[in-house]
Protein backbone atom coordinates (compact mmCIF):
# COMPACT_ATOMS: atom_id res chain seq x y z
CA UNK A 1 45.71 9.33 14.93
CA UNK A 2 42.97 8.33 12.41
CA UNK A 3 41.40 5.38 14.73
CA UNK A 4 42.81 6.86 17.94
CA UNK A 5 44.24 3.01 18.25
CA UNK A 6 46.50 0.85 16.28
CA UNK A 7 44.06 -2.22 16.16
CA UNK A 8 42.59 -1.26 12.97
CA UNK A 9 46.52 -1.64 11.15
CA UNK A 10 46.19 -4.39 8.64
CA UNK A 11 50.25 -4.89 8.01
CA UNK A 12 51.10 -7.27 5.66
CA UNK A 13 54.83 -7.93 4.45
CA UNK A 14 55.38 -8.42 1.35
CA UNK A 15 58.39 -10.40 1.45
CA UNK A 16 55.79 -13.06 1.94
CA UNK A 17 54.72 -12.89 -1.10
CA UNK A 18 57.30 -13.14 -3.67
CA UNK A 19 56.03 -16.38 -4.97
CA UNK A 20 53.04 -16.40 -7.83
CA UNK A 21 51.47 -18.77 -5.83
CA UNK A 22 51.19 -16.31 -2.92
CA UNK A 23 48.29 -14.60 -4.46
CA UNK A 24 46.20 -17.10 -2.99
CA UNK A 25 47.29 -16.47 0.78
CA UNK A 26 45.70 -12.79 0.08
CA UNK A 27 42.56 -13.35 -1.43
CA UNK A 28 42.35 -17.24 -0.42
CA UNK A 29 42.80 -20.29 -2.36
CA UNK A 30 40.33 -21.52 -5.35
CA UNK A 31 38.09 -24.53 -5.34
CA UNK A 32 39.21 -27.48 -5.19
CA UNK A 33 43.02 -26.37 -3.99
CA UNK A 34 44.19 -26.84 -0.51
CA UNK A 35 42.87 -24.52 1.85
CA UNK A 36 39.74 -23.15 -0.09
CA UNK A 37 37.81 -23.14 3.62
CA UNK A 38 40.37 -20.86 4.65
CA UNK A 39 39.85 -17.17 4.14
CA UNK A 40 42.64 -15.10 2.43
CA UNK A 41 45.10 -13.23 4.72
CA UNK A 42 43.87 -9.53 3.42
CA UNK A 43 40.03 -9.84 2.19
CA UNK A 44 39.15 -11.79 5.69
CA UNK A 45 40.90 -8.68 7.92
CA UNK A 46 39.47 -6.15 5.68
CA UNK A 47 35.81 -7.68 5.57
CA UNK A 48 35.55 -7.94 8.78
CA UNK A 49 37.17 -4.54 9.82
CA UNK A 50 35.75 -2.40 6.85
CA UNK A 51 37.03 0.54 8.24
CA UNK A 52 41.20 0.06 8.67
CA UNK A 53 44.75 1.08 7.36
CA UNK A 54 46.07 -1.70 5.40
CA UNK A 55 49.55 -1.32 5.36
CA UNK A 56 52.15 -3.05 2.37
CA UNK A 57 55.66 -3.30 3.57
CA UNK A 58 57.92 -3.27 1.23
CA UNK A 59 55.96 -3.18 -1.90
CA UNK A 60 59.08 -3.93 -4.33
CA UNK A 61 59.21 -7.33 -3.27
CA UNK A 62 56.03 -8.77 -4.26
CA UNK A 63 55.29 -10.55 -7.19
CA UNK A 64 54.09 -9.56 -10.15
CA UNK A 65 50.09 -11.52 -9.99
CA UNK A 66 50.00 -10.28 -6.63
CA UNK A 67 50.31 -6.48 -7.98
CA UNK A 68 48.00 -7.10 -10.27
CA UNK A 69 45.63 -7.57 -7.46
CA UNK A 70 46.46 -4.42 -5.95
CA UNK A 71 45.96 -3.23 -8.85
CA UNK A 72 42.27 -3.75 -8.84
CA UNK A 73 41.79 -2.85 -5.25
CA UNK A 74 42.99 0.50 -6.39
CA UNK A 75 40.85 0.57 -9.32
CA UNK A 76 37.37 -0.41 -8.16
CA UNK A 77 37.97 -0.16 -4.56
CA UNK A 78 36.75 -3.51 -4.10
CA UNK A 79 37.51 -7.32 -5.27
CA UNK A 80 35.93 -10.21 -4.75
CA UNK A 81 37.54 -13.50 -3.05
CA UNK A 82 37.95 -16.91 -3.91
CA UNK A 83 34.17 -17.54 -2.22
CA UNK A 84 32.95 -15.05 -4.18
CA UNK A 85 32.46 -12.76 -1.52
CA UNK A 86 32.63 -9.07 -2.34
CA UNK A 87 35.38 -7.64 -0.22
CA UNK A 88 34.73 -3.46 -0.30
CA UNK A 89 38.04 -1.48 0.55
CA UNK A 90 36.28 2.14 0.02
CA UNK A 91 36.59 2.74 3.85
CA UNK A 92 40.00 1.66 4.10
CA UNK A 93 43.70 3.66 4.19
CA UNK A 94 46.20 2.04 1.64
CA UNK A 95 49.72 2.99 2.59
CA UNK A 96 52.87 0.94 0.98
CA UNK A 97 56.12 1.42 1.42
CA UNK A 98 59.23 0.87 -0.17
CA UNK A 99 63.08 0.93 -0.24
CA UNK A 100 63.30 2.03 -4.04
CA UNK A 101 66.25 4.43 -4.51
CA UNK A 102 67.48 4.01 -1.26
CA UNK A 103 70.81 1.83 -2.80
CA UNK A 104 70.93 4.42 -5.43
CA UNK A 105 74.74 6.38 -3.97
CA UNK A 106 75.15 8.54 -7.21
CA UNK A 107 74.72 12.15 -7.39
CA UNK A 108 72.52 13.76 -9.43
CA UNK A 109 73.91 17.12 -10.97
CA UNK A 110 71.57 20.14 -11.04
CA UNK A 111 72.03 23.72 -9.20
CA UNK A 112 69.73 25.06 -6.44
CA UNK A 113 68.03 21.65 -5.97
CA UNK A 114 68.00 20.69 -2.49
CA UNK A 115 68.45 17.48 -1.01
CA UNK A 116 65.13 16.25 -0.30
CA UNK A 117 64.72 17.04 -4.30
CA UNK A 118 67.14 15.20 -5.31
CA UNK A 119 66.28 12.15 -3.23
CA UNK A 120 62.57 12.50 -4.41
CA UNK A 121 63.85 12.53 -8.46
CA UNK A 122 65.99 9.12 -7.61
CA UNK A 123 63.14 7.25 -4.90
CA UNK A 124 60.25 8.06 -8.26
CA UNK A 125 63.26 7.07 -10.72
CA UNK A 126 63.30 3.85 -9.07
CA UNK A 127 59.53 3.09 -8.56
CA UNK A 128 59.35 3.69 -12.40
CA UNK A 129 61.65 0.49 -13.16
CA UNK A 130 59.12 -2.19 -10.82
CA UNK A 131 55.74 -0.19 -11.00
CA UNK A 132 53.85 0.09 -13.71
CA UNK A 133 52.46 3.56 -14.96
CA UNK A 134 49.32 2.68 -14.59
CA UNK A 135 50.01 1.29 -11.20
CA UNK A 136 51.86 5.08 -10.00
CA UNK A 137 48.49 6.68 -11.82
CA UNK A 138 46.42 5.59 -8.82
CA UNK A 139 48.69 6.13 -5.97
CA UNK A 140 46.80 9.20 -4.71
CA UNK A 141 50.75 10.69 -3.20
CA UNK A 142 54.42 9.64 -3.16
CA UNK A 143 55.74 10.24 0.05
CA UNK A 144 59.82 10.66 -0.12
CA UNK A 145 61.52 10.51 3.48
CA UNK A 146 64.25 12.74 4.34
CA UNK A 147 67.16 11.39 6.20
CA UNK A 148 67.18 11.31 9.95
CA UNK A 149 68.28 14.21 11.83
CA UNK A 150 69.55 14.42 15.01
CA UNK A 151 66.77 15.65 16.85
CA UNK A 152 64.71 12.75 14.74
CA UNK A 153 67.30 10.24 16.35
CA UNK A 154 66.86 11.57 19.66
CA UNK A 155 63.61 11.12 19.73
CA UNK A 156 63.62 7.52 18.42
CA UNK A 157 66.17 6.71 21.30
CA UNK A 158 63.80 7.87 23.46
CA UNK A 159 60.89 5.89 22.46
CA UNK A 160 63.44 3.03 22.35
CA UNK A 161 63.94 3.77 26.02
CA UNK A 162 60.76 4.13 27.12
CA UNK A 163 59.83 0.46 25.90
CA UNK A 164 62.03 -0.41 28.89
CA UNK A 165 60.12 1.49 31.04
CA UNK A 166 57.13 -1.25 31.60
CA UNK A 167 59.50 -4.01 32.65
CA UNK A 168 61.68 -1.96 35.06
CA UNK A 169 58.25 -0.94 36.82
CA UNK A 170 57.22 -4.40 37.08
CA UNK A 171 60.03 -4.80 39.12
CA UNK A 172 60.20 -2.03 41.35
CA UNK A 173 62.33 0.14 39.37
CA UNK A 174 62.54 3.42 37.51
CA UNK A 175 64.09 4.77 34.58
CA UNK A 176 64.94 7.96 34.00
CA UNK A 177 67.45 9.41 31.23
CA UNK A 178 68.56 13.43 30.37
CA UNK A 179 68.46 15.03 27.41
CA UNK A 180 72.04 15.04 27.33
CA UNK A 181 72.04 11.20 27.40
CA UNK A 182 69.86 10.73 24.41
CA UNK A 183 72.13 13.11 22.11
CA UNK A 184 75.31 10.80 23.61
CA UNK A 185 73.51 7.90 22.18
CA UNK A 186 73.16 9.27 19.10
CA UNK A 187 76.63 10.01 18.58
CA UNK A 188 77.82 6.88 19.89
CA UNK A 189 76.19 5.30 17.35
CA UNK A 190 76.74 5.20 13.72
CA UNK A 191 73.39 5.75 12.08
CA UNK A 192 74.56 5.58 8.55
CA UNK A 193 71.81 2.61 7.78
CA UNK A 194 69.23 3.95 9.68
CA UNK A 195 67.91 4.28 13.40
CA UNK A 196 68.23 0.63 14.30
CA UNK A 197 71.82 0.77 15.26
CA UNK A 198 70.26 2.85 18.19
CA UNK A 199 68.94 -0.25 19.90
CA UNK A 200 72.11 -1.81 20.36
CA UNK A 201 74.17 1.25 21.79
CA UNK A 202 71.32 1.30 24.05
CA UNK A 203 71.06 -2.65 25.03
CA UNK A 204 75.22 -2.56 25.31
CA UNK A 205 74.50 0.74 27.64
CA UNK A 206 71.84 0.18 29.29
CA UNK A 207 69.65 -3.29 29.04
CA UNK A 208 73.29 -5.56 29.67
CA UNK A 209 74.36 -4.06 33.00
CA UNK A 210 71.15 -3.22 34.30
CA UNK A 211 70.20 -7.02 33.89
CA UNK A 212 73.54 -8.09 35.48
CA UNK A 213 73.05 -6.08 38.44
CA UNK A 214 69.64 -7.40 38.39
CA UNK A 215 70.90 -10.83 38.43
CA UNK A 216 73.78 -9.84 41.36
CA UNK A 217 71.15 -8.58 43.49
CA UNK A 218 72.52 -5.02 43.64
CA UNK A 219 69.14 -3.70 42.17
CA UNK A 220 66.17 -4.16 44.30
CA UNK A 221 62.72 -2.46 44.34
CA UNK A 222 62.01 1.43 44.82
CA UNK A 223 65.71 2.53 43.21
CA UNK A 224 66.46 4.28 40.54
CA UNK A 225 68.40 3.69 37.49
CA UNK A 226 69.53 6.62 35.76
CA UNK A 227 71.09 7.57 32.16
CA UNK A 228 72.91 10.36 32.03
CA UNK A 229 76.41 11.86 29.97
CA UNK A 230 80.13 11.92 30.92
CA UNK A 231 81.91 14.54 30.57
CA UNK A 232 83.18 13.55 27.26
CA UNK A 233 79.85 13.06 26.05
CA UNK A 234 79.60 9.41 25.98
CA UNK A 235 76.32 7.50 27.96
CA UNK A 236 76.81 6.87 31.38
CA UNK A 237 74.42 4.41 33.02
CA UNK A 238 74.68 5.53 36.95
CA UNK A 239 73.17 2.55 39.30
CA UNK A 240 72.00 3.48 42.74
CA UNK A 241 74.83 2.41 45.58
């Protein structure tokens, strides 16, 4: 919504960089090292797209030289690479995200606290034990997720449906689905670790037999597949006869 377009996302995973010798991937390596005509990973995206949302996934991960670098950029809003090349981040969006707390199953006691309280007091308990203070001093907000709901799930199966859309068309065919379907998903599935269980109630509903009848011949261009509910509220793919 900022860009109107997700080319200016700069997403960088962090798993990548657990290693202290990974700091050199994001601001490129020194002289005289392997790869010094290369430019680093994050200053070369971020030079040449000044303006973009640089995204850290899964910030917990990283190593400790490569938060220090972070650091900085969150400092001075700028750093300079291993050419010496001032890289300026003032224009940019710095989100990061992280799993901290999420592992966390105790309960903390307290009355009149709701949920999303107590998940926020364990998520900022956890940052605390890998960030350090004056890392958390300039993160401008700590966003806390709630848990999914199920009109949240819903509407995640029906993006996840949608993505299905493109290739169907490509061959002729359309997909539709009803509300009722969507919710059937939902509860076929068991979402206790998060929304990607979705995809394969959906793939074992929909994507399997569609591409078998596909492959049989018994779907051909201009019909309609549709998604729908039993009556015992479970999906029901119909295929036209």
């Amino acid at each position: 919504q900022l860009f109107d377009t997700v080319d200016p996302l700069i997403s960088i995973d962090m798993s990548e960089y657990m290693e202290k010798y990974a700091v050199s991937r994001l601001i490129g390596s020194p002289p005289g090292y392997v790869g010094y005509d290369e430019a680093g990973q994050l200053t070369e995206k971020v030079r040449r797209h000044p303006y973009s949302v640089v995204l850290f996934d899964e910030i917990e991960k990283a190593h400790p030289d490569v938060m220090n670098i972070l650091l900085q950029i969150l400092d001075e809003g700028k750093i300079n690479d291993a050419q010496g090349r001032t890289v300026d981040f003032s224009n940019t969006v710095i989100c990061m995200t992280s799993n901290a707390g999420s592992s966390d199953r105790t309960a903390l006691t307290g009355f009149g606290r709701t949920e999303e309280q107590v998940s926020r007091e364990k998520s900022m308990k956890a940052l605390q034990e890998f960030l350090r203070p004056e890392f958390l001093g300039r993160v401008d907000e700590v966003i806390t997720f709630r848990p999914l709901e199920q009109a949240d799930l819903e509407k995640i199966a029906a993006l996840m449906l949608d993505e299905y859309k493109p290739g169907l068309e490509a061959r002729g065919l359309k997909l539709e689905y009803t509300p009722q379907a969507l919710a059937a998903i939902v509860n076929e599935t068991s979402t206790r670790f998060g929304a990607r269980e979705l995809r394969k109630t959906i793939r074992k509903t929909l994507e399997d037999p569609v591409a078998e009848a596909i492959v049989a011949g018994r779907l051909t261009g201009g019909q309609t597949v549709t998604l729908a509910a039993d009556a015992d509220g479970k999906p029901q793919l119909v295929l036209p006869e």
